[in-house]
C-alpha atoms as a PDB file:
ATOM      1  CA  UNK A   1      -8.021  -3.421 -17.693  1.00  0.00           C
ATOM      2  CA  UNK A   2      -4.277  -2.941 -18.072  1.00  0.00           C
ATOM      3  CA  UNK A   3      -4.639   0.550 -18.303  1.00  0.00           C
ATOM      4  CA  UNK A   4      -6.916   1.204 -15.387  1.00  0.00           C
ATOM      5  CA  UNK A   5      -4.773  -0.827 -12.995  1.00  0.00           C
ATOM      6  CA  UNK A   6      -1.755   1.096 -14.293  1.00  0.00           C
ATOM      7  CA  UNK A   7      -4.150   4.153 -13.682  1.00  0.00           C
ATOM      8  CA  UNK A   8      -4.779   3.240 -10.218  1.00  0.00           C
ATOM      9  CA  UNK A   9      -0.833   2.914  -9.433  1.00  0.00           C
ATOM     10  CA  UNK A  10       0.289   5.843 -11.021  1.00  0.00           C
ATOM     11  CA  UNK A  11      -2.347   8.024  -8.854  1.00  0.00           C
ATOM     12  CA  UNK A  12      -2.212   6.290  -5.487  1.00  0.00           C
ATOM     13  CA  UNK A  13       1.189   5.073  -5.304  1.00  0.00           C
ATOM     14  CA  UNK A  14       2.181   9.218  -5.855  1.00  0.00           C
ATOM     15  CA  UNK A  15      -0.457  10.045  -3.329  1.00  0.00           C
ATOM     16  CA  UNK A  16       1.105   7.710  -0.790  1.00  0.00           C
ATOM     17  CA  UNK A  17       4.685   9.166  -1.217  1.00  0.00           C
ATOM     18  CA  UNK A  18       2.833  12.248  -0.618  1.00  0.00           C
ATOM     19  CA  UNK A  19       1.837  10.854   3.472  1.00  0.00           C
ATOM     20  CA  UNK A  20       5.436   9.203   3.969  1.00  0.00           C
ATOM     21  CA  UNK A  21       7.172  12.105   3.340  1.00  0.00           C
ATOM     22  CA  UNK A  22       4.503  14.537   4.746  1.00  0.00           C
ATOM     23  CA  UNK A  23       4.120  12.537   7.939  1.00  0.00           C
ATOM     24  CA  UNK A  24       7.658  12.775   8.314  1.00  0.00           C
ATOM     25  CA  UNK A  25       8.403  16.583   7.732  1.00  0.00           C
ATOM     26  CA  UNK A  26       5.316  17.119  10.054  1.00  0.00           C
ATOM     27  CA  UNK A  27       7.203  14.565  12.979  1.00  0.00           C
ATOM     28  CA  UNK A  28      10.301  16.686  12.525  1.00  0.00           C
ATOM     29  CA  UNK A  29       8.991  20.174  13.083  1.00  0.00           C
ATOM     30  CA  UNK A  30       7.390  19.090  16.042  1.00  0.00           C
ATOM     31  CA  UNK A  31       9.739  17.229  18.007  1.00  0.00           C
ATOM     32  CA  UNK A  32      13.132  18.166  15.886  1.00  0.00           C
ATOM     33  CA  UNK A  33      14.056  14.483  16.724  1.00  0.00           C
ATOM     34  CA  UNK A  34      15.844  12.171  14.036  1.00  0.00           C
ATOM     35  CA  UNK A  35      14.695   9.314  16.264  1.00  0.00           C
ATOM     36  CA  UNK A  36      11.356  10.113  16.026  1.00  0.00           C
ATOM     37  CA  UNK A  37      11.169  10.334  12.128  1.00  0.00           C
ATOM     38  CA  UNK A  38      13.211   6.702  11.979  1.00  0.00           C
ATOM     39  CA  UNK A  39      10.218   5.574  14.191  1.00  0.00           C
ATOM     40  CA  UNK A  40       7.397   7.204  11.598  1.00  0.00           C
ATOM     41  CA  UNK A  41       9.156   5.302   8.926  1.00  0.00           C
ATOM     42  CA  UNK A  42       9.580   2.082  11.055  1.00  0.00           C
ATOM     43  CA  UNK A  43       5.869   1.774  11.861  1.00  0.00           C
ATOM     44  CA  UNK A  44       5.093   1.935   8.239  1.00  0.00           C
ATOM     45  CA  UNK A  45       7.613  -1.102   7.639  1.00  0.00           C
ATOM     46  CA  UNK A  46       6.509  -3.026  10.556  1.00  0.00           C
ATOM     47  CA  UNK A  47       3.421  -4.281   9.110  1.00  0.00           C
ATOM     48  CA  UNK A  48       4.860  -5.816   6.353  1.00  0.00           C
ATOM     49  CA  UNK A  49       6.800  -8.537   8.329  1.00  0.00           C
ATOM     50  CA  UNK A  50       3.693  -9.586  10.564  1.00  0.00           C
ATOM     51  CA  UNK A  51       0.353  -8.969   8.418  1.00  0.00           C
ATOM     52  CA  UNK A  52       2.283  -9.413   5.168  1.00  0.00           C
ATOM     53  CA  UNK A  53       2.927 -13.271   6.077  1.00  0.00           C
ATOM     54  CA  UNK A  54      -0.728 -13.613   6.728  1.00  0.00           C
ATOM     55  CA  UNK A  55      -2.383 -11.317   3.858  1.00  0.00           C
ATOM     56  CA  UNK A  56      -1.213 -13.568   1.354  1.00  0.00           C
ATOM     57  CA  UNK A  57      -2.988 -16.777   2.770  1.00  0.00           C
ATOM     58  CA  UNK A  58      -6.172 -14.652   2.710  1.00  0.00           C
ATOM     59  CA  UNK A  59      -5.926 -13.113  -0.687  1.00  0.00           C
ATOM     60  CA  UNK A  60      -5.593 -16.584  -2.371  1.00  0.00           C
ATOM     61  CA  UNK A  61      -8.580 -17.332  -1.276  1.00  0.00           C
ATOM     62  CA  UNK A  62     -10.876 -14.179  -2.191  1.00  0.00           C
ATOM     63  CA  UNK A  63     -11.932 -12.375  -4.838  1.00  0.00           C
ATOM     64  CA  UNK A  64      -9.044 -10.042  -5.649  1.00  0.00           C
ATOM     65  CA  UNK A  65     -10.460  -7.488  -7.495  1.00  0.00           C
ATOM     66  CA  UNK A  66     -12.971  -7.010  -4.504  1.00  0.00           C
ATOM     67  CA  UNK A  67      -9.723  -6.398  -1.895  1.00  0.00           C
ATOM     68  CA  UNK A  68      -8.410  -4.173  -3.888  1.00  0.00           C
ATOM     69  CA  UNK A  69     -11.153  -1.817  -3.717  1.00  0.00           C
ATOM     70  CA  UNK A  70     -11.776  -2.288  -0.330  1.00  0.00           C
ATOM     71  CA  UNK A  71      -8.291  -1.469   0.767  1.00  0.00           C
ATOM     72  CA  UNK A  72      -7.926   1.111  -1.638  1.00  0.00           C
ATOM     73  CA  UNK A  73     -11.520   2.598   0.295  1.00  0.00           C
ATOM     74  CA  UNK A  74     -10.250   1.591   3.928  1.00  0.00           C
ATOM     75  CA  UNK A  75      -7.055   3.906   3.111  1.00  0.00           C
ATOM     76  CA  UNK A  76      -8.508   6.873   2.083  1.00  0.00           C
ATOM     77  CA  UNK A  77     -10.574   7.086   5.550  1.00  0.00           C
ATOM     78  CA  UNK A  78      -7.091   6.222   7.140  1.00  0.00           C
ATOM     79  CA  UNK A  79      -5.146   8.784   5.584  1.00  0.00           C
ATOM     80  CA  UNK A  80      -8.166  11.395   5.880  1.00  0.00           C
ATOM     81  CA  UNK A  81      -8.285  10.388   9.241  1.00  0.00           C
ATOM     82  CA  UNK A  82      -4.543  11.825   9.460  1.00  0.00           C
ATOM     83  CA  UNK A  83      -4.995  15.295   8.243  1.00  0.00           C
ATOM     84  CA  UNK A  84      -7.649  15.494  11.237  1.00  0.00           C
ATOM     85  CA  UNK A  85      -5.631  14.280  14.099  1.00  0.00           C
ATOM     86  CA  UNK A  86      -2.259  16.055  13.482  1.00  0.00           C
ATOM     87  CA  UNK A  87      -4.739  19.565  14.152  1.00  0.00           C
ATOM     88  CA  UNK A  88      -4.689  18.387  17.998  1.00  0.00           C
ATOM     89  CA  UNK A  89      -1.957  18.936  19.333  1.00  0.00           C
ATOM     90  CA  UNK A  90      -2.275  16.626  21.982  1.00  0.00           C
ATOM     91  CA  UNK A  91      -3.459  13.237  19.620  1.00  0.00           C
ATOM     92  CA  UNK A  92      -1.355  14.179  16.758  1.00  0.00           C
ATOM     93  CA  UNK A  93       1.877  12.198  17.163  1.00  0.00           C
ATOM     94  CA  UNK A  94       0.313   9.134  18.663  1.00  0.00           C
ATOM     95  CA  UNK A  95      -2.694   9.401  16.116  1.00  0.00           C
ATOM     96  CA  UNK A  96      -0.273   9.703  13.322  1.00  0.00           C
ATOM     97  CA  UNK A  97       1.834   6.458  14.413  1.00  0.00           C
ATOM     98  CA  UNK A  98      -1.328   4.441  15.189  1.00  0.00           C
ATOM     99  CA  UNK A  99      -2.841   5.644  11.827  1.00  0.00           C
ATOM    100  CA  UNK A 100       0.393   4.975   9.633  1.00  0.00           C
ATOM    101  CA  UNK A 101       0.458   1.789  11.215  1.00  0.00           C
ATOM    102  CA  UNK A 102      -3.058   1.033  10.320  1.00  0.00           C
ATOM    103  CA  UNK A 103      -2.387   2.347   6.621  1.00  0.00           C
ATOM    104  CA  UNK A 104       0.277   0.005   6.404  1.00  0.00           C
ATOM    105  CA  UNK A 105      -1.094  -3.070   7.435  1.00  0.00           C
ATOM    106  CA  UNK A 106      -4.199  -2.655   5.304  1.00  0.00           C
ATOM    107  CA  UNK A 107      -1.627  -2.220   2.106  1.00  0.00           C
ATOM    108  CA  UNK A 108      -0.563  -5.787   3.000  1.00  0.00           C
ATOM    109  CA  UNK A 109      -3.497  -7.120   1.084  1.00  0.00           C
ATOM    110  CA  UNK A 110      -3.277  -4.766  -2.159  1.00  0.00           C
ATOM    111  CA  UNK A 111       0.065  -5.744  -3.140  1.00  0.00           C
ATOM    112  CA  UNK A 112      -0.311  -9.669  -2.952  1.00  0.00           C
ATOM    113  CA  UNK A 113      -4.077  -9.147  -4.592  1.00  0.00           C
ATOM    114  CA  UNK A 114      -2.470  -6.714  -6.837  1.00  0.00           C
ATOM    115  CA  UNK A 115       0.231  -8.394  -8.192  1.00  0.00           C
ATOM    116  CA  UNK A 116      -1.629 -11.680  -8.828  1.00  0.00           C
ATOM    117  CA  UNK A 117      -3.548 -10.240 -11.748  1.00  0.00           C
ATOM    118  CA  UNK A 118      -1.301  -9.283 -13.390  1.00  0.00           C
ATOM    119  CA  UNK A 119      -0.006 -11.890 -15.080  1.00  0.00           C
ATOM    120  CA  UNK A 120      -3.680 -12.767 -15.647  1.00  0.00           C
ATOM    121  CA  UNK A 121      -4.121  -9.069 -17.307  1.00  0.00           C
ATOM    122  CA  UNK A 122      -0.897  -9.297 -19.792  1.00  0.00           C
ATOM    123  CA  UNK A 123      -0.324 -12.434 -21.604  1.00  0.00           C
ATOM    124  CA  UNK A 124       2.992 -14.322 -21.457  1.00  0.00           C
ATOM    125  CA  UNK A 125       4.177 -12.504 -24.068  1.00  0.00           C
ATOM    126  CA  UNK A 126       3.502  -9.207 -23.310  1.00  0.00           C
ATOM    127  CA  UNK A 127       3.988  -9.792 -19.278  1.00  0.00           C
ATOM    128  CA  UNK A 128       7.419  -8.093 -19.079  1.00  0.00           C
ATOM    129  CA  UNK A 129       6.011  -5.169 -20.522  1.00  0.00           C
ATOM    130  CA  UNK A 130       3.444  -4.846 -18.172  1.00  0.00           C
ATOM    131  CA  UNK A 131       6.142  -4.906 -15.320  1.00  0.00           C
ATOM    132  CA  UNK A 132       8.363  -2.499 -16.947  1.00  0.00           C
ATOM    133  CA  UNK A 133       5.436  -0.434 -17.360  1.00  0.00           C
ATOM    134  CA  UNK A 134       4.170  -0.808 -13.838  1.00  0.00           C
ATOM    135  CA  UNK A 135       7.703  -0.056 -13.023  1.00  0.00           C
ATOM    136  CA  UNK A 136       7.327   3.146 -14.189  1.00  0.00           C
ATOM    137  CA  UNK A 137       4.480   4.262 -12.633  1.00  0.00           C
ATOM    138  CA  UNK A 138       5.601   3.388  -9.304  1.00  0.00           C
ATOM    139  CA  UNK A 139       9.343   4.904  -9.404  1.00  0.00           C
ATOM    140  CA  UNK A 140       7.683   7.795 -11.443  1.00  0.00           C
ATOM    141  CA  UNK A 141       5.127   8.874  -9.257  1.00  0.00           C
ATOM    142  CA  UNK A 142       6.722   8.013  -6.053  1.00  0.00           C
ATOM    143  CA  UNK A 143       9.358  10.984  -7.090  1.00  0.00           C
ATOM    144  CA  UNK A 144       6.590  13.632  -8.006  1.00  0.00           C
ATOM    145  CA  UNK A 145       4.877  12.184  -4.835  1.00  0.00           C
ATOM    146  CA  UNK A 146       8.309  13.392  -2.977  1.00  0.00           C
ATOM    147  CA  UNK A 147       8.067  16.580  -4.666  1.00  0.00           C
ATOM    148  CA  UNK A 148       4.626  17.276  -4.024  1.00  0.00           C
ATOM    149  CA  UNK A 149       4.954  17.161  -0.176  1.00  0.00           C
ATOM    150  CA  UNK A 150       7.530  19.138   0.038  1.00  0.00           C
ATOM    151  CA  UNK A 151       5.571  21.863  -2.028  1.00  0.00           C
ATOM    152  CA  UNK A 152       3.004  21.519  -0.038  1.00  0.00           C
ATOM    153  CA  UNK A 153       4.849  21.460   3.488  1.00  0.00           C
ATOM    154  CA  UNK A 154       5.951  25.084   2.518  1.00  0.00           C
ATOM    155  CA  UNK A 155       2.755  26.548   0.665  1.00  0.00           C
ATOM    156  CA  UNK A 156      -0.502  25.743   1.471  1.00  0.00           C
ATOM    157  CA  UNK A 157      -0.127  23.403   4.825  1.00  0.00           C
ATOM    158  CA  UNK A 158       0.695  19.601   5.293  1.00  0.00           C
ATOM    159  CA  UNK A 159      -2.761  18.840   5.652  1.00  0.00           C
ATOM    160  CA  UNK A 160      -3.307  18.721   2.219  1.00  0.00           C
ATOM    161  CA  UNK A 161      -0.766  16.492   1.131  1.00  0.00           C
ATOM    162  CA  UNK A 162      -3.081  13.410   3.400  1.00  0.00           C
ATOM    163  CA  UNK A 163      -6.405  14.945   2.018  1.00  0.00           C
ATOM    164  CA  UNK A 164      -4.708  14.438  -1.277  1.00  0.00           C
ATOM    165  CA  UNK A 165      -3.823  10.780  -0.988  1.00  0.00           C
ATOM    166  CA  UNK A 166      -7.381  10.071   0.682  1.00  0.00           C
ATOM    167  CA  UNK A 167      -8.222  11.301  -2.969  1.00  0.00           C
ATOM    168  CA  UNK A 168      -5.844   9.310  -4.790  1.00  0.00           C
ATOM    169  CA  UNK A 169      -7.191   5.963  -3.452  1.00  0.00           C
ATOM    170  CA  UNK A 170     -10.571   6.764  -4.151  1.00  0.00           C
ATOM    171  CA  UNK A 171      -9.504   7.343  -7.422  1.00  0.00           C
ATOM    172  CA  UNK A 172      -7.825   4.042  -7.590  1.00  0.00           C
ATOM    173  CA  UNK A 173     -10.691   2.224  -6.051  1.00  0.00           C
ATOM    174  CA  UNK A 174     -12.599   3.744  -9.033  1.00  0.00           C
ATOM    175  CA  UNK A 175     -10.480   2.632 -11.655  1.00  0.00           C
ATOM    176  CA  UNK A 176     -10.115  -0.869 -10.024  1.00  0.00           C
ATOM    177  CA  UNK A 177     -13.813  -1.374 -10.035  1.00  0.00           C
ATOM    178  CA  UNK A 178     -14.501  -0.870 -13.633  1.00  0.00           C
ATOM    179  CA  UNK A 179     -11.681  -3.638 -14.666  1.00  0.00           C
ATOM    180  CA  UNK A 180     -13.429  -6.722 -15.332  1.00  0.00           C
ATOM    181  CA  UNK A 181     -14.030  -9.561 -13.212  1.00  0.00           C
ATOM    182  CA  UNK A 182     -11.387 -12.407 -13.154  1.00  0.00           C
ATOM    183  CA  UNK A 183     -11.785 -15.913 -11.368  1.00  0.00           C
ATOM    184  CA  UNK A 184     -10.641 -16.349  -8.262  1.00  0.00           C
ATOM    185  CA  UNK A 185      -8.365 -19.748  -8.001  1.00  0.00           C
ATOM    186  CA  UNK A 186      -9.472 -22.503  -6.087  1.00  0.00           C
ATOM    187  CA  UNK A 187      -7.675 -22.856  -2.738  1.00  0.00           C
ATOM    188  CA  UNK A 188      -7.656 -26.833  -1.982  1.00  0.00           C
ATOM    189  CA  UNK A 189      -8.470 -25.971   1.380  1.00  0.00           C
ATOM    190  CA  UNK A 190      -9.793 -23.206   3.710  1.00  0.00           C
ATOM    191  CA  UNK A 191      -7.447 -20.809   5.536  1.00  0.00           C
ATOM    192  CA  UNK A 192      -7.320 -21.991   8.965  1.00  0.00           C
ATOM    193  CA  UNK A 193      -4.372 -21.997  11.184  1.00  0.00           C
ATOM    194  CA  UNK A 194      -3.290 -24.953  10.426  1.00  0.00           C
ATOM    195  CA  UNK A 195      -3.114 -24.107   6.951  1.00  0.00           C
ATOM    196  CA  UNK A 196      -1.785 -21.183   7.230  1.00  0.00           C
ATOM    197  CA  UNK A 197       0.904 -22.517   9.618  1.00  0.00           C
ATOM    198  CA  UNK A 198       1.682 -25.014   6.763  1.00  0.00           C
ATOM    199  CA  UNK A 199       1.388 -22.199   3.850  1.00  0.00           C
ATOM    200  CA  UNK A 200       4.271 -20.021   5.885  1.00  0.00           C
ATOM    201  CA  UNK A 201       6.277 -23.202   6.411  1.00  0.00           C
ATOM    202  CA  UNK A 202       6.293 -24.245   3.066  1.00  0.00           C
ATOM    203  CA  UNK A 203       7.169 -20.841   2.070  1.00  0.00           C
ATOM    204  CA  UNK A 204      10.139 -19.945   4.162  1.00  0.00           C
ATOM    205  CA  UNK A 205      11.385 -23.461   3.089  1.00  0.00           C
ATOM    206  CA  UNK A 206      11.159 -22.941  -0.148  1.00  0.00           C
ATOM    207  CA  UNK A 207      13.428 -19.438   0.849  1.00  0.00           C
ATOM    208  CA  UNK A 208      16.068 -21.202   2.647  1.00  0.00           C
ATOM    209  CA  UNK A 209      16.347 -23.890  -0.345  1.00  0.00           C
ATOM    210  CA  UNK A 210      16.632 -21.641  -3.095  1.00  0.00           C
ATOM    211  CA  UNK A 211      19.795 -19.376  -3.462  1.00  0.00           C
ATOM    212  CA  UNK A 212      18.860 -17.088  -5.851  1.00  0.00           C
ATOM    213  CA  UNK A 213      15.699 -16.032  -3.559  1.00  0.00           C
ATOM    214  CA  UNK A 214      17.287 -16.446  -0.583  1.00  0.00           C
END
């Protein structure tokens, strides 16, 4: 199971350096504008600080293995959905923004799903391991990710470097749904917005209280 989640980084974390750096050589040769390329990497970051305070709430509460793939699904139509719109002139920049945006949000619930098996994969004992191993992958293939796009920007057309990642998280969702199953914890109560209110409270208290995090 180890091995197919590190699998399923290794491919799809490279496939998405392959759309942040593609989507931002494409932004420059069209408008030549630093501003605008700040903005495409912006957008992606944006999500984090809204649906990532919320995606955790939900993924506690659901069967992780099961968001996984269906994010992992959800962003290869997204990212596919990319290579399309930047061929109209017209769409393309909006399209891309909206669509990064999208992209983005929808990650919010792999990485909080993602990293919560983990420790559930690797024992105590070999847990560091894992990490160091998962560390790997992602610095790894986020560099030939880098390099990939900018092959591809000067070869055979941008295009391919988002039909490429659409690939990569099909391949992930693959590897993710042959891992075995692993019980989802029992929330003491259901996410509603008073819960959720109280989850975020509790957790940005337990930020400002602790210096190391904060």
């Amino acid at each position: 199971d180890f091995t197919l989640l590190w699998l399923a980084q290794l491919v799809s974390t490279a496939g998405s350096a392959l759309t942040d750096l593609a989507a931002g050589i494409f932004v420059w040769r069209v408008t030549e504008s630093t501003l605008a390329v700040g903005l495409t990497l912006m957008v992606t970051a944006i999500p984090s600080l809204i649906v990532g305070l919320l995606a955790g709430v939900y993924v506690d509460r659901h069967d992780r293995r099961r968001i996984m793939i269906w994010t992992c699904l959800i962003q290869a139509v997204v990212v596919g959905l990319i290579a399309v719109v930047i061929g109209f002139e017209t769409i393309a920049l909006v399209g891309l923004y909206v669509l990064l945006l999208v992209n983005a949000g929808v990650k919010q619930f792999f990485d909080p799903a993602h990293d919560s098996l983990i420790p559930e994969i690797a024992s105590d004992e070999k847990l560091a391991a894992a990490n160091s191993f998962l560390s790997i992958a992602g610095f790894g293939s986020t560099a030939v990710g880098f390099a990939g796009a900018g092959l591809l920007a000067g070869t055979v057309g941008l295009q391919w470097a988002f039909l490429l990642d659409a690939a990569s998280f099909l391949f992930a969702a693959g590897c993710i749904a042959l891992m075995g199953k692993y019980a989802m914890p029992k929330p003491d109560d259901e996410a509603s917005v008073g819960v959720i209110a109280a989850n975020l409270r509790a957790g940005l208290s337990t930020l400002a209280g602790t210096p190391v995090i904060r």
